[in-house]
C-alpha atoms as a PDB file:
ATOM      1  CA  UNK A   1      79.205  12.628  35.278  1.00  0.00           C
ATOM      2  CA  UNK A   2      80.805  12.736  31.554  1.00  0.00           C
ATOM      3  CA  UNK A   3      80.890   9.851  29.477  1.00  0.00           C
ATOM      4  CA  UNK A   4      84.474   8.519  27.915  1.00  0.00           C
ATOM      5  CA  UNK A   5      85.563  11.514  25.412  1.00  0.00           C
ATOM      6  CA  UNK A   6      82.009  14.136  25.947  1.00  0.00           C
ATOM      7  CA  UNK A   7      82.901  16.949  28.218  1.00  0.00           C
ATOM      8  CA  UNK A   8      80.299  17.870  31.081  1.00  0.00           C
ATOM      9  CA  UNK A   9      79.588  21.440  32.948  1.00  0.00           C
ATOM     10  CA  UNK A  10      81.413  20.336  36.259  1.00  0.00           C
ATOM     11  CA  UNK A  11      84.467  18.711  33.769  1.00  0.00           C
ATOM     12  CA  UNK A  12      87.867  21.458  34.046  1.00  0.00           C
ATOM     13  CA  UNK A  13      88.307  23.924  30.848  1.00  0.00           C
ATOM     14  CA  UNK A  14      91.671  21.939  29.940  1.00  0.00           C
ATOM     15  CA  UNK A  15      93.097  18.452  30.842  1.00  0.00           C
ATOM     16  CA  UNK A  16      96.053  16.492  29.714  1.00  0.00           C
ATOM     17  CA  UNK A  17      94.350  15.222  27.201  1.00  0.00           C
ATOM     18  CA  UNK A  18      94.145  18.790  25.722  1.00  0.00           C
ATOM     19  CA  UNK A  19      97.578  18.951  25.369  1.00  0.00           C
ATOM     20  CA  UNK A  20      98.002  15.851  23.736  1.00  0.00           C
ATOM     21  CA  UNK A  21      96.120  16.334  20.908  1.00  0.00           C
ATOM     22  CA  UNK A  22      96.744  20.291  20.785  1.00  0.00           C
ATOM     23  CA  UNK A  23      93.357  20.980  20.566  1.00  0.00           C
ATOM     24  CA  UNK A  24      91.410  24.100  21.719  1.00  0.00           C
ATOM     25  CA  UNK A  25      88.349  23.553  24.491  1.00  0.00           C
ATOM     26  CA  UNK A  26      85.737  24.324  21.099  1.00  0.00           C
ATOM     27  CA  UNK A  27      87.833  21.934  18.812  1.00  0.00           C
ATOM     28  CA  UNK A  28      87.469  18.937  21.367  1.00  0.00           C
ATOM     29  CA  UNK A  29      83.672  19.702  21.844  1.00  0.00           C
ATOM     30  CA  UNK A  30      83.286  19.469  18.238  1.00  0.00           C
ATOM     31  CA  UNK A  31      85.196  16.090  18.105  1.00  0.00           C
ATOM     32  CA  UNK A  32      82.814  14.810  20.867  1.00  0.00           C
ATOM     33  CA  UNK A  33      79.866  15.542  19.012  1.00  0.00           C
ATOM     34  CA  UNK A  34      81.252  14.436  16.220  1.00  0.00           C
ATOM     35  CA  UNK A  35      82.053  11.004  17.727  1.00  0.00           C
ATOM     36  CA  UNK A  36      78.604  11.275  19.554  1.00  0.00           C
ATOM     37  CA  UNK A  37      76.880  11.391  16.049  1.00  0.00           C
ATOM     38  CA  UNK A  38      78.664   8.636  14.827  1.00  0.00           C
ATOM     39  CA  UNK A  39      77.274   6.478  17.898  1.00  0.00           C
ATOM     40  CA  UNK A  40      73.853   7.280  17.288  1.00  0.00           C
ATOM     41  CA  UNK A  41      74.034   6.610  14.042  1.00  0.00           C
ATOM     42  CA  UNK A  42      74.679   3.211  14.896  1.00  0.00           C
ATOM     43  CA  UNK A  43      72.445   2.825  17.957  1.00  0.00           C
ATOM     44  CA  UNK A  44      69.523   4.422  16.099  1.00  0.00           C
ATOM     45  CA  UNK A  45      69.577   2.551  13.163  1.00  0.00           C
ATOM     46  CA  UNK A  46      69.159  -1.154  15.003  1.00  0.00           C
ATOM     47  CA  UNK A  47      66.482   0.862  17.771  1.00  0.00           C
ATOM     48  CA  UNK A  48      64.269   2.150  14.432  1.00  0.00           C
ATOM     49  CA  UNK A  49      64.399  -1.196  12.955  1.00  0.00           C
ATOM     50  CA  UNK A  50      63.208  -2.979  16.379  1.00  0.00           C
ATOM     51  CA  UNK A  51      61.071  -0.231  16.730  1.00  0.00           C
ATOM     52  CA  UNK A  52      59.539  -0.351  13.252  1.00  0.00           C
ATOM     53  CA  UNK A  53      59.062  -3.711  13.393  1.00  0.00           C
ATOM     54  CA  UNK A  54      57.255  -3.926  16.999  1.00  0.00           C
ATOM     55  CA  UNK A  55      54.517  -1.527  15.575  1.00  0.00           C
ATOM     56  CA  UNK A  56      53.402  -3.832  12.920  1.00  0.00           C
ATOM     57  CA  UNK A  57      53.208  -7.132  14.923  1.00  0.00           C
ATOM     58  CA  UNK A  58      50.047  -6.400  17.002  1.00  0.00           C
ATOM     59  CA  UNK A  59      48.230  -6.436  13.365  1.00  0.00           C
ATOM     60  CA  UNK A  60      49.571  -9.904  12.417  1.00  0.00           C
ATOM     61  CA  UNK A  61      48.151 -12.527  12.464  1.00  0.00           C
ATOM     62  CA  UNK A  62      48.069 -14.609  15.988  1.00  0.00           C
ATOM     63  CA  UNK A  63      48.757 -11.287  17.887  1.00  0.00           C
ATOM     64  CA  UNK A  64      45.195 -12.414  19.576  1.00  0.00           C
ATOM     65  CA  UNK A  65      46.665 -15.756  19.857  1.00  0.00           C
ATOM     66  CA  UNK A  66      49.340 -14.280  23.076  1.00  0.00           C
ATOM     67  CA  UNK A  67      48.449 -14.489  26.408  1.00  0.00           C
ATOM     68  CA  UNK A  68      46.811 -11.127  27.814  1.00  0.00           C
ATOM     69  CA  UNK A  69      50.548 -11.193  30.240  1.00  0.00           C
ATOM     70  CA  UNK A  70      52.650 -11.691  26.928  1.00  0.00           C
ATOM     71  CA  UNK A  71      50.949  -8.831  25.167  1.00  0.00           C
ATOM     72  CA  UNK A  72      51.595  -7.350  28.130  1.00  0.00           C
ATOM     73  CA  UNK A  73      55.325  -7.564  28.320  1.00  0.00           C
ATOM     74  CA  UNK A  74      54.953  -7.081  24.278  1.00  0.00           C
ATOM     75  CA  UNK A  75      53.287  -3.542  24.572  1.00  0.00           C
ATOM     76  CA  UNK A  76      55.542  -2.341  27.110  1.00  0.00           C
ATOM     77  CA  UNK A  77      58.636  -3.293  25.332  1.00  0.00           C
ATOM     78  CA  UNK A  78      57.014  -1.189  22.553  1.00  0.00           C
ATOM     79  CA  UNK A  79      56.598   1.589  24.945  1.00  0.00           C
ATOM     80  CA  UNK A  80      60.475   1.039  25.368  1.00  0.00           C
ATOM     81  CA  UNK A  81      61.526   0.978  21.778  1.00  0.00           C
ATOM     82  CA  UNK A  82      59.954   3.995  21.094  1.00  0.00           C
ATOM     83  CA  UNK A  83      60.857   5.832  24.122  1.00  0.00           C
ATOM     84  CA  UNK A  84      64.667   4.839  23.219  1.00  0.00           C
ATOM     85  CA  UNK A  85      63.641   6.070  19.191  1.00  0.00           C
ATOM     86  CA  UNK A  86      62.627   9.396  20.827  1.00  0.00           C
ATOM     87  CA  UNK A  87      65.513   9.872  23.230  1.00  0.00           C
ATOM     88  CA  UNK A  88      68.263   8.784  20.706  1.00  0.00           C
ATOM     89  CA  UNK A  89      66.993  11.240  17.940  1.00  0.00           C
ATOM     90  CA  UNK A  90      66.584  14.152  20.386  1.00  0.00           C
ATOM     91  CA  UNK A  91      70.149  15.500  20.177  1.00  0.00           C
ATOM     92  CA  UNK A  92      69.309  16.151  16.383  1.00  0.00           C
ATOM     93  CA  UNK A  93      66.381  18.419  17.495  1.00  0.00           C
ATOM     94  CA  UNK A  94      68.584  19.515  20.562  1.00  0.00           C
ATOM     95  CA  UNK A  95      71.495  20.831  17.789  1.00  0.00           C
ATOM     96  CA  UNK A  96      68.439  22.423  15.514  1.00  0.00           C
ATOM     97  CA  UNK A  97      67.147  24.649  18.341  1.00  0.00           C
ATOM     98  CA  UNK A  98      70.688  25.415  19.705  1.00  0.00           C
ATOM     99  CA  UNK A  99      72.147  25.836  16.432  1.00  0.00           C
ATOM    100  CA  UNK A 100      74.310  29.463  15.823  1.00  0.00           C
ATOM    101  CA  UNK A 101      73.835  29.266  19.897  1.00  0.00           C
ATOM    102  CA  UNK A 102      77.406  29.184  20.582  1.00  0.00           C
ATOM    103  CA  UNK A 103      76.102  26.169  23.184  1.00  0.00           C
ATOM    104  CA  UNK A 104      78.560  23.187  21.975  1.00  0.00           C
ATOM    105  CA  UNK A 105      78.926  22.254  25.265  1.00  0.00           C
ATOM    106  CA  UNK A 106      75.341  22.105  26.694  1.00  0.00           C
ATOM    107  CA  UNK A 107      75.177  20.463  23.472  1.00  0.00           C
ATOM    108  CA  UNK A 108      77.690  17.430  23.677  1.00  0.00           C
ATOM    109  CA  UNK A 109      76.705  17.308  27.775  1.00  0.00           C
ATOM    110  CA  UNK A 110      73.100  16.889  26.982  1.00  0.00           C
ATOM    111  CA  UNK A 111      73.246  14.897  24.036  1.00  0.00           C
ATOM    112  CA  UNK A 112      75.478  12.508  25.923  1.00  0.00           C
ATOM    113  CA  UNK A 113      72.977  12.160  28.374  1.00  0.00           C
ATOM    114  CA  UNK A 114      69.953  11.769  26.106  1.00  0.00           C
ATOM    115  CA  UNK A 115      71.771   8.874  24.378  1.00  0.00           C
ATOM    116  CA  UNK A 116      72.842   7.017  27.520  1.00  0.00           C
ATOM    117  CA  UNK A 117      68.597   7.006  28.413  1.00  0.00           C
ATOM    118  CA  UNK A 118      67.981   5.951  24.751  1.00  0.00           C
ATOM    119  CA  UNK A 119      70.350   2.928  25.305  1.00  0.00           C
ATOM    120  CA  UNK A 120      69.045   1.919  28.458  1.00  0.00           C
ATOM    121  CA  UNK A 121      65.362   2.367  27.562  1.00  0.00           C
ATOM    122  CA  UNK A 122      66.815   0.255  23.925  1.00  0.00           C
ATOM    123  CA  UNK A 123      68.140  -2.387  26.656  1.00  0.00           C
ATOM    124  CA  UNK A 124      64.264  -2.894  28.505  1.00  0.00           C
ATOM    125  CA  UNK A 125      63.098  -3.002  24.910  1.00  0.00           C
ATOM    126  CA  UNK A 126      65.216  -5.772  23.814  1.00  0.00           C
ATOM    127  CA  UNK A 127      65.277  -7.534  27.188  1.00  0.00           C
ATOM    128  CA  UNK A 128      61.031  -7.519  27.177  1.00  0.00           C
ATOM    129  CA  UNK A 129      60.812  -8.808  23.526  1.00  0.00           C
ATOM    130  CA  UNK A 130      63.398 -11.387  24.115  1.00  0.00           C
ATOM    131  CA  UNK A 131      61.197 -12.420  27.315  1.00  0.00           C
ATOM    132  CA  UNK A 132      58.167 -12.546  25.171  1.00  0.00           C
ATOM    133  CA  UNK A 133      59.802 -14.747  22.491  1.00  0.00           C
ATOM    134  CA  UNK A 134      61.293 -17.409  25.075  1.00  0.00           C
ATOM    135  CA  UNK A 135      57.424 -17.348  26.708  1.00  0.00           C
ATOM    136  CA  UNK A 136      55.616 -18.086  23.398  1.00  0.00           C
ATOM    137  CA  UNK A 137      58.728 -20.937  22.656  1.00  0.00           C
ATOM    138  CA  UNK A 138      59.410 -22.654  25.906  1.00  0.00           C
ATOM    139  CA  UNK A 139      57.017 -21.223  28.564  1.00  0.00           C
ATOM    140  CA  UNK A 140      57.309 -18.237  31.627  1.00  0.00           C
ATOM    141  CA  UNK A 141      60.529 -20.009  33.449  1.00  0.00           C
ATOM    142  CA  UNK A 142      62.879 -19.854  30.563  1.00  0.00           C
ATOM    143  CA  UNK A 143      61.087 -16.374  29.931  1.00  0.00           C
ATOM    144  CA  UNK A 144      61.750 -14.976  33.373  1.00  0.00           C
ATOM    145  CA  UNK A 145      65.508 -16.818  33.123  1.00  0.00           C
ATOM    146  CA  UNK A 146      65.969 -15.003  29.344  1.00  0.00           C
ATOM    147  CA  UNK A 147      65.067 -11.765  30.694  1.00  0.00           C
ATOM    148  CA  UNK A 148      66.972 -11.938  33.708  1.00  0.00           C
ATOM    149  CA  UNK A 149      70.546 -13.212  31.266  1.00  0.00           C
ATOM    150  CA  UNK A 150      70.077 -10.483  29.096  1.00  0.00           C
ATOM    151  CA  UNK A 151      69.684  -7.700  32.000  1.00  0.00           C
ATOM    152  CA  UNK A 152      72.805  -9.488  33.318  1.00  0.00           C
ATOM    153  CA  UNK A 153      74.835  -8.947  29.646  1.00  0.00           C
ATOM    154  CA  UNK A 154      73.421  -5.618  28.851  1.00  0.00           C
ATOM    155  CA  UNK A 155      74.454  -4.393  32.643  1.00  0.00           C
ATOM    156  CA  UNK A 156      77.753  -6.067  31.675  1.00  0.00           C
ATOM    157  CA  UNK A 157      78.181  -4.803  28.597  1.00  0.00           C
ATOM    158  CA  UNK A 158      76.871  -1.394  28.642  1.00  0.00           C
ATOM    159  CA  UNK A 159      77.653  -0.286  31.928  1.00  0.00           C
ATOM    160  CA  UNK A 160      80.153  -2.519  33.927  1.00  0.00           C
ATOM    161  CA  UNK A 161      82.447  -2.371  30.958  1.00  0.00           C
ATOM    162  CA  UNK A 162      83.013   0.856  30.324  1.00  0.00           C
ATOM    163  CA  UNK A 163      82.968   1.866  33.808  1.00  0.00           C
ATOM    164  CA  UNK A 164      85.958  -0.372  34.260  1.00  0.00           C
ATOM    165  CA  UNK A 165      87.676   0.721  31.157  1.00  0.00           C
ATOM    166  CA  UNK A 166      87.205   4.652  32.895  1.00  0.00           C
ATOM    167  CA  UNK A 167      88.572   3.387  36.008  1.00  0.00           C
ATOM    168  CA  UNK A 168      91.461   1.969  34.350  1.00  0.00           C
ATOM    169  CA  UNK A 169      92.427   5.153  32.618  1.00  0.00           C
ATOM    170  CA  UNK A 170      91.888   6.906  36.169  1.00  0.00           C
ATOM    171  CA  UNK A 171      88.649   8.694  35.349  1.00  0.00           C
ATOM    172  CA  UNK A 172      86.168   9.486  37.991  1.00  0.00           C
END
């Protein structure tokens, strides 16, 4: 399954779209990445800074002071934010080793891929830290009810969305 403007191995050498824009198969791949890169640059860049910021709090002060099930919750949302760091840089070391490859397309496809993983695995970060905030503020109920809003928005957001928006333009 392709994502809105990346090309996948099962997607047909030419659609309508081709024509429309006059573009050769390699000139639209290199638009998709092109757009892809722009994407993670904007993903990545809020995902480092959670990230970056998770790693120091366990050495604050009153780190101790969290219950063992909010540091918990804590360290597995930093398991999250850094899975999502790995998985949204990896297209740049995916484009290093294929580089002069003449792979654009396993390129955009996987790329694609890696950053929809990043985003969700960005999503479980933000949804376990949020959880872990609303616990140490207001207690586990409005913790479990936090969590459970955000999974609703991100699922929303990030995936009921867009998959309406394809369906509207008559995607698969």
């Amino acid at each position: 399954m392709g994502g809105i403007g990346v090309t996948t191995d099962d997607e047909p050498a030419a659609s309508p779209r081709d024509t429309e824009r006059n573009e050769t198969r390699t000139e639209r791949l290199d638009r998709n990445w092109a757009s892809l890169l722009q994407e993670l640059r904007v993903v990545q860049t809020g995902g480092q800074i959670l990230t970056g910021l998770m790693l120091t709090v366990p050495f604050q002060e009153g780190f101790e002071e969290l219950t063992a099930r909010q540091q918990y919750v804590f360290v597995v949302s930093l398991v999250f934010a850094v899975l999502s760091t790995i998985t949204l840089i990896s297209p740049v070391a995916l484009h290093r080793l294929l580089f002069r490859r003449h792979a654009i397309d396993r390129l955009v496809n996987r790329a694609h891929r890696l950053t929809l993983i990043g985003i969700t695995f960005l999503g479980m970060a933000l949804t376990g830290v949020l959880a872990v905030i609303f616990d140490i503020v207001f207690g586990g109920w409005a913790a479990l009810s936090a969590a459970a809003m955000a999974v609703v928005v991100f699922a929303c957001m990030w995936v009921v969305l867009p998959v309406n928006e394809r369906r509207r333009l008559g995607d698969d």
